[in-house]
Structure formats: C-alpha cells, structure tokens
Protein backbone atom coordinates (compact mmCIF):
# COMPACT_ATOMS: atom_id res chain seq x y z
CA UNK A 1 114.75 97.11 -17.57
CA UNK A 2 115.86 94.55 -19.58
CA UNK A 3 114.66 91.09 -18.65
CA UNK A 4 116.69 88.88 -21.41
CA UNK A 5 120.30 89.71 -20.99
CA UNK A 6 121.61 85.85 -19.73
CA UNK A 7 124.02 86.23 -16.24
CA UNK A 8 127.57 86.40 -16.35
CA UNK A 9 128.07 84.68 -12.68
CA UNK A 10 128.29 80.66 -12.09
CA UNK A 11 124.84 79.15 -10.59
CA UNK A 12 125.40 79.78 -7.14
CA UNK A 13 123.59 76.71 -4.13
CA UNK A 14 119.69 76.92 -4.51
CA UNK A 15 118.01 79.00 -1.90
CA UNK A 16 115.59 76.31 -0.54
CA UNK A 17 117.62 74.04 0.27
CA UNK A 18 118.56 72.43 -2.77
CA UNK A 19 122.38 72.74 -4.95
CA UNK A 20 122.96 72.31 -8.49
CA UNK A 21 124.78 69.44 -8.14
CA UNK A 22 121.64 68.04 -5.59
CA UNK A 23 119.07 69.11 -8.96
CA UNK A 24 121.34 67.12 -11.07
CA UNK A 25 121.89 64.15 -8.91
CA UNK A 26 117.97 64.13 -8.94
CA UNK A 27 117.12 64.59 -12.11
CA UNK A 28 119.56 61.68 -13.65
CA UNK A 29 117.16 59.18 -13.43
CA UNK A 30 114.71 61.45 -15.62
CA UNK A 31 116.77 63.43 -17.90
CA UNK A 32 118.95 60.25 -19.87
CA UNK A 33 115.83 60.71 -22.51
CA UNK A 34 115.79 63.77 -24.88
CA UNK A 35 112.42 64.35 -25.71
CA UNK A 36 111.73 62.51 -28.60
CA UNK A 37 109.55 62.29 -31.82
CA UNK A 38 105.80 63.58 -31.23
CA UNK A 39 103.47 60.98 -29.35
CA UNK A 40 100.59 59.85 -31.07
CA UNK A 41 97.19 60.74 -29.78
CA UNK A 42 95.27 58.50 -27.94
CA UNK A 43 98.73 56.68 -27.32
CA UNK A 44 98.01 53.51 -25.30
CA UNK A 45 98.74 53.55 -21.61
CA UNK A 46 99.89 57.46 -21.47
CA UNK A 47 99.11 59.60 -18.86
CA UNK A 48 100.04 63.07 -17.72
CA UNK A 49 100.36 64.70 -14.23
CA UNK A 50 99.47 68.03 -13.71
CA UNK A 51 100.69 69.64 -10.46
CA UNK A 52 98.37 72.85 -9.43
CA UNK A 53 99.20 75.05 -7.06
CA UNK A 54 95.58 76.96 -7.88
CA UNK A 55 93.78 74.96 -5.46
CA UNK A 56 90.36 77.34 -5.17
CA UNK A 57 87.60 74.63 -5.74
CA UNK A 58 86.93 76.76 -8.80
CA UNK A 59 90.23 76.35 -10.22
CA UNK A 60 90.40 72.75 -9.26
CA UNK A 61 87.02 72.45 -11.21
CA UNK A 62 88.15 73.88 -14.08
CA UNK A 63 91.39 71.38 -14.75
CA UNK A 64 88.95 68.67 -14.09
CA UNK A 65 86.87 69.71 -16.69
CA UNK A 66 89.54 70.13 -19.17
CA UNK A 67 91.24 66.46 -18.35
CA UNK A 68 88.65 64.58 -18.42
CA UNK A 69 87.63 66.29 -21.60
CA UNK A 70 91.01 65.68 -22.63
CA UNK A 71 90.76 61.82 -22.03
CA UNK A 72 87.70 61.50 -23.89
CA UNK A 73 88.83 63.23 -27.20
CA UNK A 74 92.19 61.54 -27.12
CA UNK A 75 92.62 58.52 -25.08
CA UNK A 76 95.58 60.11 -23.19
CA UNK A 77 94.68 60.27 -19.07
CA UNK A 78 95.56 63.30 -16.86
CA UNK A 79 96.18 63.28 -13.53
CA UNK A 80 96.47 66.73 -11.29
CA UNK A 81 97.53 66.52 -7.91
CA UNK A 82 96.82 70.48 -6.10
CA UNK A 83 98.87 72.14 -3.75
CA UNK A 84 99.03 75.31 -2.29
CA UNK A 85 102.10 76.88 -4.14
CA UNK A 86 104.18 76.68 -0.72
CA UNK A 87 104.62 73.22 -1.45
CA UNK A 88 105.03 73.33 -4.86
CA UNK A 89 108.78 73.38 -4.65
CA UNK A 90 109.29 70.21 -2.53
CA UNK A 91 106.56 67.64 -3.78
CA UNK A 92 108.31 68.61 -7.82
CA UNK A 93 111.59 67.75 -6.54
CA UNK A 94 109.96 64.77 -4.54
CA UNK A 95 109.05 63.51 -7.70
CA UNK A 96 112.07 63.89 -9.72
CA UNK A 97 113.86 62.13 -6.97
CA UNK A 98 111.61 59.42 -7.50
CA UNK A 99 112.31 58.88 -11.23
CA UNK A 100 108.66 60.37 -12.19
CA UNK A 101 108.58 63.42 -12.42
CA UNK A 102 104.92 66.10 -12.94
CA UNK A 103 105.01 66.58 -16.72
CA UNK A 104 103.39 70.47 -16.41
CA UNK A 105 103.05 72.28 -13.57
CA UNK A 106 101.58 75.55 -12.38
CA UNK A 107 104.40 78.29 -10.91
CA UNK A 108 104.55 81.48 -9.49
CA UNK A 109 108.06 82.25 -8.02
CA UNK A 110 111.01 83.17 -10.96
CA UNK A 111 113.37 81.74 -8.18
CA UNK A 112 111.78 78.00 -8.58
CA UNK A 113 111.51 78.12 -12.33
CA UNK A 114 115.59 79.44 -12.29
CA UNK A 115 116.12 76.52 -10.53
CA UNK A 116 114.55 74.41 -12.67
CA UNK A 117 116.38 76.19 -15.50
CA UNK A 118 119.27 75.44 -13.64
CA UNK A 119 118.83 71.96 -13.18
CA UNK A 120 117.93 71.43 -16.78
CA UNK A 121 114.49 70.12 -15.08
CA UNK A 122 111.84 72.09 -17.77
CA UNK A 123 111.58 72.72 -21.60
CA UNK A 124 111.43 76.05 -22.93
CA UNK A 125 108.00 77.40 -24.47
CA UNK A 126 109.08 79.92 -26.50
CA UNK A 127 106.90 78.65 -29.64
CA UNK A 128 103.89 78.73 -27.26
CA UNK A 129 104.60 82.06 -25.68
CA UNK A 130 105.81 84.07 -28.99
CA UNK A 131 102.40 83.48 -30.85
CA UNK A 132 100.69 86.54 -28.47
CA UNK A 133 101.52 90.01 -27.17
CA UNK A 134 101.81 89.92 -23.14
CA UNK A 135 101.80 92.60 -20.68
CA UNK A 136 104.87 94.60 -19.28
CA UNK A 137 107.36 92.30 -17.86
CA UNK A 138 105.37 89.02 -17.69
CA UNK A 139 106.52 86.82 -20.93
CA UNK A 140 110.34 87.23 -19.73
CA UNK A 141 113.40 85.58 -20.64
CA UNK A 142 116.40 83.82 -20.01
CA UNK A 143 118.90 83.15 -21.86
CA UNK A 144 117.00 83.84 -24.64
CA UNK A 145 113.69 81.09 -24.15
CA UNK A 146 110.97 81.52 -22.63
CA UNK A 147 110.24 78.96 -19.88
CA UNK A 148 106.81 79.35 -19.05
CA UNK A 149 103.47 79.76 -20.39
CA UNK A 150 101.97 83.00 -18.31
CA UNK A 151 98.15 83.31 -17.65
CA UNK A 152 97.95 85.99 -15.46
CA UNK A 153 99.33 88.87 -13.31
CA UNK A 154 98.84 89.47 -9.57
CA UNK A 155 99.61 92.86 -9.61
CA UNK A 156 99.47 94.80 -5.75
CA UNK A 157 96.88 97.72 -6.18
CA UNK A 158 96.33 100.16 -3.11
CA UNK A 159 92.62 99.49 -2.58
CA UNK A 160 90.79 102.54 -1.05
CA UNK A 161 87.33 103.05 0.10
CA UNK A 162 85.17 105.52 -2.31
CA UNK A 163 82.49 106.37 0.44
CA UNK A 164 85.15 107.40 3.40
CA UNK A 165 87.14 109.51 0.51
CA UNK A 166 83.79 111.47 -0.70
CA UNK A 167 83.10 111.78 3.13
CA UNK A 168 86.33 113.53 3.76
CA UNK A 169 86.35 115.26 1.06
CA UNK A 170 89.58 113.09 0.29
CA UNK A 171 91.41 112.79 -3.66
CA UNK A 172 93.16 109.73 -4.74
CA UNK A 173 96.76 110.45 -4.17
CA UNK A 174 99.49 111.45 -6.47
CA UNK A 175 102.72 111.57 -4.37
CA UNK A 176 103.30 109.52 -0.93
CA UNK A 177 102.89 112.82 1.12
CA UNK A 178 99.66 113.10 0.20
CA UNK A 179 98.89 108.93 0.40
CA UNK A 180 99.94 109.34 4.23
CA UNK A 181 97.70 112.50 4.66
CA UNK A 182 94.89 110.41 3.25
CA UNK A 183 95.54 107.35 5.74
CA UNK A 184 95.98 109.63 8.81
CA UNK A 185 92.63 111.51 7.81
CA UNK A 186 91.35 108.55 7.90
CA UNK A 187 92.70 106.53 10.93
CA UNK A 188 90.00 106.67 13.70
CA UNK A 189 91.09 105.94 17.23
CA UNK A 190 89.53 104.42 20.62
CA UNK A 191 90.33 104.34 23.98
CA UNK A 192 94.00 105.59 22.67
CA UNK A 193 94.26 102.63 20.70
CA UNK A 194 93.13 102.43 16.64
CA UNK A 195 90.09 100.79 15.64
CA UNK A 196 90.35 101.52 12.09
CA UNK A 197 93.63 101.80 10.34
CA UNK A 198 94.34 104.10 8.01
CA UNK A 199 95.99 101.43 6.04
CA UNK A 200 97.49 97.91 6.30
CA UNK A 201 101.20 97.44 4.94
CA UNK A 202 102.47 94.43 5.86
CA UNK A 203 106.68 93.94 7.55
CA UNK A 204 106.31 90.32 8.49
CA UNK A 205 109.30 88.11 7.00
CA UNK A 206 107.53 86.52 4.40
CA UNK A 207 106.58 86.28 0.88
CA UNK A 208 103.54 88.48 1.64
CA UNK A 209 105.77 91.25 2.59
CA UNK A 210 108.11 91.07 -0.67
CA UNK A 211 105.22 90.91 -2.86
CA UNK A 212 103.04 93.87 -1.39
CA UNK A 213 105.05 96.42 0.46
CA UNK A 214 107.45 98.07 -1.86
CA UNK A 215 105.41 100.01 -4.21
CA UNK A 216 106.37 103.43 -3.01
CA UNK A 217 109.66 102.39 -2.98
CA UNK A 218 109.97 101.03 -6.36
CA UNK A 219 108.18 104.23 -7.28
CA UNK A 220 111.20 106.21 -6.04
CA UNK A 221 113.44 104.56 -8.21
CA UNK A 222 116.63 103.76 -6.63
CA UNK A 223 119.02 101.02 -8.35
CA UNK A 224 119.66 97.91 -6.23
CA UNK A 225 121.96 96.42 -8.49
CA UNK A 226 124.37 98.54 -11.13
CA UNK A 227 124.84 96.95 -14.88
CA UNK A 228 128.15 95.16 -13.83
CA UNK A 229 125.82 93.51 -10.70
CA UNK A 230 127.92 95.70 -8.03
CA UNK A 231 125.23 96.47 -5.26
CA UNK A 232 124.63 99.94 -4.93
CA UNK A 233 121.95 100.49 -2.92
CA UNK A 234 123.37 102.29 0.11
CA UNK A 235 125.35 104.99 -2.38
CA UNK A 236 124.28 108.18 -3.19
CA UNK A 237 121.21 109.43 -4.18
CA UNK A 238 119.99 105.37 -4.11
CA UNK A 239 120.36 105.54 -0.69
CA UNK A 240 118.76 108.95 0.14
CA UNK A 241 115.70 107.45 -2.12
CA UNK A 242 115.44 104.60 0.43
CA UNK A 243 115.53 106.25 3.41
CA UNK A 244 112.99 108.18 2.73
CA UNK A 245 110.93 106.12 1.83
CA UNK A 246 111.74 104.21 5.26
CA UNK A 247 110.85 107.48 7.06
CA UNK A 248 107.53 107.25 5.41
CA UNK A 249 106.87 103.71 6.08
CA UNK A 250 107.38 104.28 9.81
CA UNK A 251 104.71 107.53 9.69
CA UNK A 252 102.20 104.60 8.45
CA UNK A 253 102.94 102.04 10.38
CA UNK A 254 101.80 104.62 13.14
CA UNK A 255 98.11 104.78 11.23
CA UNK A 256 97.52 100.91 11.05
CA UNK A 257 96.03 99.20 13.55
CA UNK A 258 97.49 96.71 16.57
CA UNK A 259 98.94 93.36 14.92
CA UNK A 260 100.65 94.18 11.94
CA UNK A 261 103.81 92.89 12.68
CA UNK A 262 102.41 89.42 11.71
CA UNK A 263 100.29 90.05 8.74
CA UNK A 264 100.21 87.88 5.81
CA UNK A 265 97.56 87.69 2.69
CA UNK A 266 94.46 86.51 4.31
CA UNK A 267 94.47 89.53 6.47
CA UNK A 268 95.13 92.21 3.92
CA UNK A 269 91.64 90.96 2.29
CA UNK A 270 89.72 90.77 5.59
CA UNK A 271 91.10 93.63 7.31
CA UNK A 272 89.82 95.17 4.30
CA UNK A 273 86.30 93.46 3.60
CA UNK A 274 85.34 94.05 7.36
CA UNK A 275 86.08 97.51 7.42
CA UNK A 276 89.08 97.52 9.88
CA UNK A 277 91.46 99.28 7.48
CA UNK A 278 90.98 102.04 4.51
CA UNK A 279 93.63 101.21 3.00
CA UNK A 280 94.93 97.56 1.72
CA UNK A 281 97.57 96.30 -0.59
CA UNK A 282 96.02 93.40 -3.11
CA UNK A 283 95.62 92.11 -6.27
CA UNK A 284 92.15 91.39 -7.60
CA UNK A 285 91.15 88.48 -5.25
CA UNK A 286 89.97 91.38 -3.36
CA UNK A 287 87.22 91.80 -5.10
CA UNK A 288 86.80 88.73 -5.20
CA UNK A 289 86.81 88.55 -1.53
CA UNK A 290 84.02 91.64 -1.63
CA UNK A 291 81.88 89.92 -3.42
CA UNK A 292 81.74 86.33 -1.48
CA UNK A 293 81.84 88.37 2.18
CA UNK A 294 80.66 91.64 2.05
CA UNK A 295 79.24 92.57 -1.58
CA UNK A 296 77.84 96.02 -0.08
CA UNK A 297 81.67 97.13 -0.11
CA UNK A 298 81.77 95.61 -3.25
CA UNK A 299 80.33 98.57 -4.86
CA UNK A 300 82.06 101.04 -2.43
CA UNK A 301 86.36 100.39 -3.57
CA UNK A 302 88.71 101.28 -5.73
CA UNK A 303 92.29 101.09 -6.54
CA UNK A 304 95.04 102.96 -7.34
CA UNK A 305 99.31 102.22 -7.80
CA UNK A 306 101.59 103.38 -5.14
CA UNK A 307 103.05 107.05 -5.81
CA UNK A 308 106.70 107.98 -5.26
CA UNK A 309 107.35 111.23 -3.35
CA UNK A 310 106.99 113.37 -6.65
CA UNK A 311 104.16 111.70 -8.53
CA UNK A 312 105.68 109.18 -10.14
CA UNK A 313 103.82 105.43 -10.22
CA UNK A 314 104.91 102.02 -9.43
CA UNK A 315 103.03 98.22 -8.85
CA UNK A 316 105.08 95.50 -7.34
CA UNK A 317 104.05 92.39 -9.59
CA UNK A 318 104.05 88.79 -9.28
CA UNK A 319 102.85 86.35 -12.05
CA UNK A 320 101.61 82.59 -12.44
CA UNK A 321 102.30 80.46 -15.13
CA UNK A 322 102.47 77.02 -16.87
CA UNK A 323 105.88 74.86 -17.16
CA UNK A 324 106.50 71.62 -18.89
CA UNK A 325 109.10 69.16 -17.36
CA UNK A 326 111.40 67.56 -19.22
CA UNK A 327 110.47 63.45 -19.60
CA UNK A 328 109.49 60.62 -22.06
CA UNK A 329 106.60 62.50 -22.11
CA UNK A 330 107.42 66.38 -22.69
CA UNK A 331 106.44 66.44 -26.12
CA UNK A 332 102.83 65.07 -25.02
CA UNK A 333 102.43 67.31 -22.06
CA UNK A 334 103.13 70.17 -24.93
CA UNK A 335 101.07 69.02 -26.73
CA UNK A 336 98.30 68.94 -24.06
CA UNK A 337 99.23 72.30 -22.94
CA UNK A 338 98.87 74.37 -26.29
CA UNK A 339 95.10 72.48 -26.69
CA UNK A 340 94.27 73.56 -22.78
CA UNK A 341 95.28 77.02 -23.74
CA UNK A 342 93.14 76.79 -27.13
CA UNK A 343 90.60 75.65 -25.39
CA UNK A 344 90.30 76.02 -22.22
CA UNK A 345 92.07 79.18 -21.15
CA UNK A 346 88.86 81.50 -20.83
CA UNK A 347 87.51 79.26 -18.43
CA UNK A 348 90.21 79.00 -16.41
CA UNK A 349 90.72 82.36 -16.34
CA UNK A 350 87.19 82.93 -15.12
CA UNK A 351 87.89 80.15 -12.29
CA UNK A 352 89.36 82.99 -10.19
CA UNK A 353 87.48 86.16 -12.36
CA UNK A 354 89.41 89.29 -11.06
CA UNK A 355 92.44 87.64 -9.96
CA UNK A 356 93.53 86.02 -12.98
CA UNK A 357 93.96 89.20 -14.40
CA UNK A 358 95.00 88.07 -18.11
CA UNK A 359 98.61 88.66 -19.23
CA UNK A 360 98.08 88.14 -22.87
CA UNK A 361 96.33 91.12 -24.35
CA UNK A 362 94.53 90.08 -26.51
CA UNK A 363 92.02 88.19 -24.10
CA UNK A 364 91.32 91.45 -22.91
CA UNK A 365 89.06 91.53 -26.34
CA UNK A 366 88.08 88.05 -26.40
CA UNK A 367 83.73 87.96 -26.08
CA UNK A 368 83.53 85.18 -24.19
CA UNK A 369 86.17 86.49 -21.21
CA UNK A 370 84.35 89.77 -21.18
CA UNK A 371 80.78 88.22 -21.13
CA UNK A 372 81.37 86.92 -17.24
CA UNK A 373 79.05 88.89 -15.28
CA UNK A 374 81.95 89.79 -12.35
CA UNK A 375 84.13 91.07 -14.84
CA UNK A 376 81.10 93.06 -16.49
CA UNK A 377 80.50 94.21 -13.48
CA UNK A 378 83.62 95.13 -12.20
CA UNK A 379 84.95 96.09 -15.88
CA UNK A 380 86.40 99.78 -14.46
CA UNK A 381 88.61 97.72 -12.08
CA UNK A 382 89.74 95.45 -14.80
CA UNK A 383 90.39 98.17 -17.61
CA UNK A 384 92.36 99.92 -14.54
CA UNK A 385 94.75 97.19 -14.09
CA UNK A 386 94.61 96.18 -17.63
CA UNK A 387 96.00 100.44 -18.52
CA UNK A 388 98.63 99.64 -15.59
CA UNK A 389 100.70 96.44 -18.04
CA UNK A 390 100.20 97.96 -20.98
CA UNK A 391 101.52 101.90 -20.98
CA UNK A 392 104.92 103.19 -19.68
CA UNK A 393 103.12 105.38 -17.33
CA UNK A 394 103.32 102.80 -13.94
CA UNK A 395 106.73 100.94 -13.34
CA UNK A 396 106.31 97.22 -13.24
CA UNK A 397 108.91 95.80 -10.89
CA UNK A 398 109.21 93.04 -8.18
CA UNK A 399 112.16 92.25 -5.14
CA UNK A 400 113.01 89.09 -7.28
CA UNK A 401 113.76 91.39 -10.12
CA UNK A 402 115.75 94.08 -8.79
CA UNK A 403 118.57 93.15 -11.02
CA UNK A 404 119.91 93.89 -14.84
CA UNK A 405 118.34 90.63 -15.77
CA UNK A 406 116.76 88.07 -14.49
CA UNK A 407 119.13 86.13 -12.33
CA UNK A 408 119.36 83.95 -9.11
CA UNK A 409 120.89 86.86 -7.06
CA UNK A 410 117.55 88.84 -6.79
CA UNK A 411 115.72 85.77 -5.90
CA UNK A 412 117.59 85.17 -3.21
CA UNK A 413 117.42 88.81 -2.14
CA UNK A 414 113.54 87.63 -1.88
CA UNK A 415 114.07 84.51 -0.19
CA UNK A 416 116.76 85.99 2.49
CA UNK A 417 113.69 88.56 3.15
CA UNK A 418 116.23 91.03 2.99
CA UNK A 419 113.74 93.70 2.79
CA UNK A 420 111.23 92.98 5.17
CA UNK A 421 113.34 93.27 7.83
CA UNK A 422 114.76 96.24 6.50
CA UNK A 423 111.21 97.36 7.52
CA UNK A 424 111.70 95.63 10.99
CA UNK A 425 114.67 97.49 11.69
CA UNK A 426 112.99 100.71 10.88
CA UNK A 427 109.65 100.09 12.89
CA UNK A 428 110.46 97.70 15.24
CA UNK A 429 113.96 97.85 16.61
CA UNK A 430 114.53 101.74 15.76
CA UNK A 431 117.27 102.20 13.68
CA UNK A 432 117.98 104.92 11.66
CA UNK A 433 116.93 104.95 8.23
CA UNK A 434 120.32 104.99 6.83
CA UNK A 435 121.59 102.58 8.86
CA UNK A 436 119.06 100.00 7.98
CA UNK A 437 119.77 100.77 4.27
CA UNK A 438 123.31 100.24 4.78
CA UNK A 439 123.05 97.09 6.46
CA UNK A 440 120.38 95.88 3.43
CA UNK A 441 122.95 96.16 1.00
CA UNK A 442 125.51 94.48 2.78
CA UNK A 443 122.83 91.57 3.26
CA UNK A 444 122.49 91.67 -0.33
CA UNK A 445 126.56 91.59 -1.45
CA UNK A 446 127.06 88.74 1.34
CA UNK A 447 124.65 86.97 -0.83
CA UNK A 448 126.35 87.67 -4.42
C-alpha cells in the first residue's frame, strides 16, 4: 500500500474535539515566527520541553539521563513533563493555547500527528528520518515529509504457550481454522463455566480493540477503501471476506473466558502471565511482563502473526515516535533531537527492552543493543518480530491505515471505533454477519 500519495479531500473537523480553524486559532500566538537561523549552543537562558508519553520509570530514567547530560555539555536546559499517551493530545494543545508550546514530543497515534500536520503545529524530519532504512510501513509520509522521528514498533503477536502445545500435541497454526481448533483444544471448563480461555481477543470500544483484534481480518484481505476513497467494504467478495471472519470471531469469543467484553491492555498481559488464557494478543511488553511477574512462563511462550483462512499472514501495527513543534526554538529542539538519537537511542531503546522493538534496521546490528541480557535472552523472539517488518511475507496494516494513503478518514474510522462494535454487534447483540458489515461501512461513508 502506498503510504505517500497526499489526499485529495479538504481537512475535515478534528476527531477529538478540536477543528482546523480551533488548531489555527491556537497556534497564532506560536506560529508568527518561522524558525529561524540555527541557535548557538549553550545559548543563554534556552530551555526545551520534552513531553513523554513513555512514562515506565525506566523510560522516564532514561530522558533524565540524556537532559541533564544535555545541560552539562551545552548549557541549554531540558525540561520533560510525562504523560500517559491518553493525555498527550490535550496537555499539547493546552500548551499551544497558552502561547508555549512542548518543543518535541513523544507520539503514537497518526490521527494526532495529522492533526498537527493540519494545524501547521510540527516541522517535518525528513533529513533526520532519510539517513536510515526503517521497517515496513513505519517511516511514512505525507505529503511527501516525514513528520516524525520513529523508534520503535508495537507490533500485536498471538502469544501461545509452548508447554500446553507439546502437551496436546498442538502445531502453531497456519490458517484461522486451525488457530480456533488450537484455542478450543485448549479451553478447559468448570462448573459449566471456563477457567482457562482458549484465547483473549478483546471487543471493548477502545483503542485496545483497534490495535489488537484485527489480525485475521487484515490477513483476509478485503479493501476498506477503493483508490478513488469510495468505501467498499460491504461489496463483493470484500464483504464475504469480512463476514467470515466475523463468523470466526464469534466461534472464539465462545473459548475465552467470562469478562471480555471489557478488556483493555493490562488484561491481555495478565490474563496471559497468570495462566488464565493460552492465547493473548501483544506486542513485546509481554515479555516484559513474564519476566517482572512470572519468569517461569518466561521460558515457556512464543508468538506467532494472525493467519487468514488460507494461510496467508497479517500483524496489526502501531508505532511511537519523536515530533518537533514548530517555535522560536524548533531549530534547537532539532538540534537536540538528532544528538539524543546519536547518542542516546540504544539506551532508550533498552528502557522498555522487548517493547521498543527497533524500527530502524540497522540497530538490529548495533553491539551495544544486542549486548542487553533480555534481548540476549529472548533474541528468538526479537529476530521473530524483527523477520515480520522486514520481508513481504506478513502484511503490515493498522484500522488508522485502511486507506490509499495516509489520511484523516481512516483515523477517524479508529476513533469512531467503528470496528469494535462491529464485533459487538456480532457477539453481543446477534446480528448477522452481513448485516453488521453493512452497517460498518455505512458508519464509515457517514464519516467521509
């Protein structure tokens, strides 16, 4: 799919609550100054903020280290305020309303950093990003720029557990028949209710759900949205490939245990680390999780992509990266950037070891990333995930990219949760299969 072809449509309102004309009206007071000639180092009375939405005390640790470090070569101060990435969204327009706005901040969402776009909020980095070779899908465009500075994937693996598989004499699936074989054989029930799910899949209306659950489906390959961005996904075969994959989503929903209809992240991990589920969707704060709660299972997983009905593979994908605000001090906060990422960037991939799975490819080389003992330890994991970005074999693909290009409309087929409860309507209010299809697409033209 091409990811650099720029949108033919006008910028329609913001999905969180914000219009063009309300990103504007906020960022006047900002944007009357072009970034100008390069600062000086050690420029008297400078200072940058940072705003993080990695707020693990690891993380957090590492950005410390790298400011103050920072100061203390070059006289120029750096401030990071941390906030879960919920947030991020609101306390960056809060400060551009206020006339001082972050300088660099830490995204994960392609709707917010559209926006931004949008808004003519952020610089590009295409200088920065076109000195490497990334991973599938990760250093995208628009318009032709890059806007962000990627440092890692969170790609959703099926996590599976190696001991009950050798016990049932169970193979790693290669179609979705077989995955929901594999759960049932391996759903164990008490008292007529289940006590240990054959997987976990989550439906709730959230950003958990958007990011995790459509692997199979993405592995079936129907279009969403045609060249000419006519929605298509209730015609033809498009629609067939949905429902079915809706019919098999509602034969494992019947292998997971009580509670699902609520699950977010934090329970995909646990469900997982205390043995309550098989199956779990992830990325590789998993293993992370393993190793801080329950490092016995730690040596028991493994992962594999989600399988369409006739073998072929698919990961739903999301991505966090770096971007740089436009201000009086843009060319600084560049400047501070490129030396974090020169410097820096091994550690702060190591802050979070498995889940900052790197997007650049070359890291994947680099001694001093390899020499951590988790990702030693774990290196069959990481050269897993690391085959799954760099091949042709596994489709790449995410709800917020379901579209020619990038563009606002798929974003806001994310944000609607236009697909989750395409799931509810299957599972929980029993609707046919090709009547919640139908009524997904027009969901998605009422918000064209």
């Amino acid at each position: 799919m091409s990811m650099d072809k720029p949108i033919r449509r006008k910028f329609k309102p913001s999905l969180i609550g914000f219009s063009r004309r309300d990103f504007l009206k906020a960022s006047a007071a900002v944007m009357g100054a072009t970034v100008a000639a390069p600062a000086v180092h050690a420029q008297s009375g400078v200072t940058l903020r940072i705003l993080n939405t990695e707020t693990s005390a690891a993380s957090q640790a590492a950005l410390a280290k790298a400011c103050a470090e920072y100061e203390s070569k070059f006289g120029i101060k750096v401030v990071v305020d941390s906030a879960p990435i919920s947030d991020a969204m609101q306390k960056g327009m809060a400060a551009i309303n206020s006339g001082n706005p972050y300088d660099i901040s830490v995204q994960g969402y392609i709707a917010t950093i559209l926006e931004y776009i949008q808004a003519d909020a952020i610089i590009p980095l295409t200088d920065m990003v076109k000195k490497y070779e990334w991973g599938n899908n990760v250093a995208w465009q628009y318009k032709g720029e890059n806007w962000y500075y990627p440092f890692d994937y969170n790609l959703v693996m099926n996590y599976y557990r190696k001991d009950l598989y050798a016990e049932k004499g169970l193979k790693i699936p290669e179609t979705w028949d077989q995955f929901l074989e594999n759960c049932r054989a391996l759903t164990v029930s008490k008292g007529g209710n289940i006590d240990v799910g054959g997987c976990v899949i989550p439906l709730a209306s959230d950003s958990a759900t958007n990011w995790a659950s459509f692997g199979n489906l993405f592995a079936e390959g129907p279009q969403f949205i045609d060249s000419e961005w006519n929605v298509v996904l209730d015609q033809g075969e498009n629609a067939d490939r949905t429902a079915r994959f809706l019919d098999l989503y509602a034969e494992l929903y019947k292998t997971m245990p009580p509670g699902m209809n609520t699950v977010s992240y934090a329970q995909l991990m646990s469900l997982f680390a205390t043995g309550k589920v098989a199956h779990s969707l992830y990325s590789g704060r998993l293993v992370e999780a393993l190793e801080s709660t329950n490092p016995e299972l730690a040596d028991k997983y493994g992962i594999f992509p989600s399988p369409g009905s006739s073998g072929t593979k698919a990961l739903p994908f999301a991505f966090d990266g770096f971007v740089v605000f436009k201000s009086k001090q843009s060319e600084e906060a560049v400047k501070f950037l490129q030396w974090f990422v020169d410097e820096h960037y091994i550690d702060w991939l190591h802050s979070a070891w498995m889940n900052c799975q790197p997007a650049r490819m070359d890291v994947y080389e680099d001694k001093r990333w390899k020499s951590h003992p988790m990702i030693q330890k774990h290196w069959e994991t990481m050269m897993q995930m690391k085959s799954y970005v760099e091949g042709d074999k596994v489709k790449i693909m995410s709800i917020d990219t379901i579209g020619p290009s990038i563009d606002i409309l798929p974003c806001k087929v994310f944000n609607a949760n236009v697909m989750p409860e395409m799931l509810q309507n299957k599972v929980l209010n029993n609707m046919s299969s090709a009547e919640c299809v139908s009524l997904a697409a027009e969901r998605i033209r009422a918000l064209s």
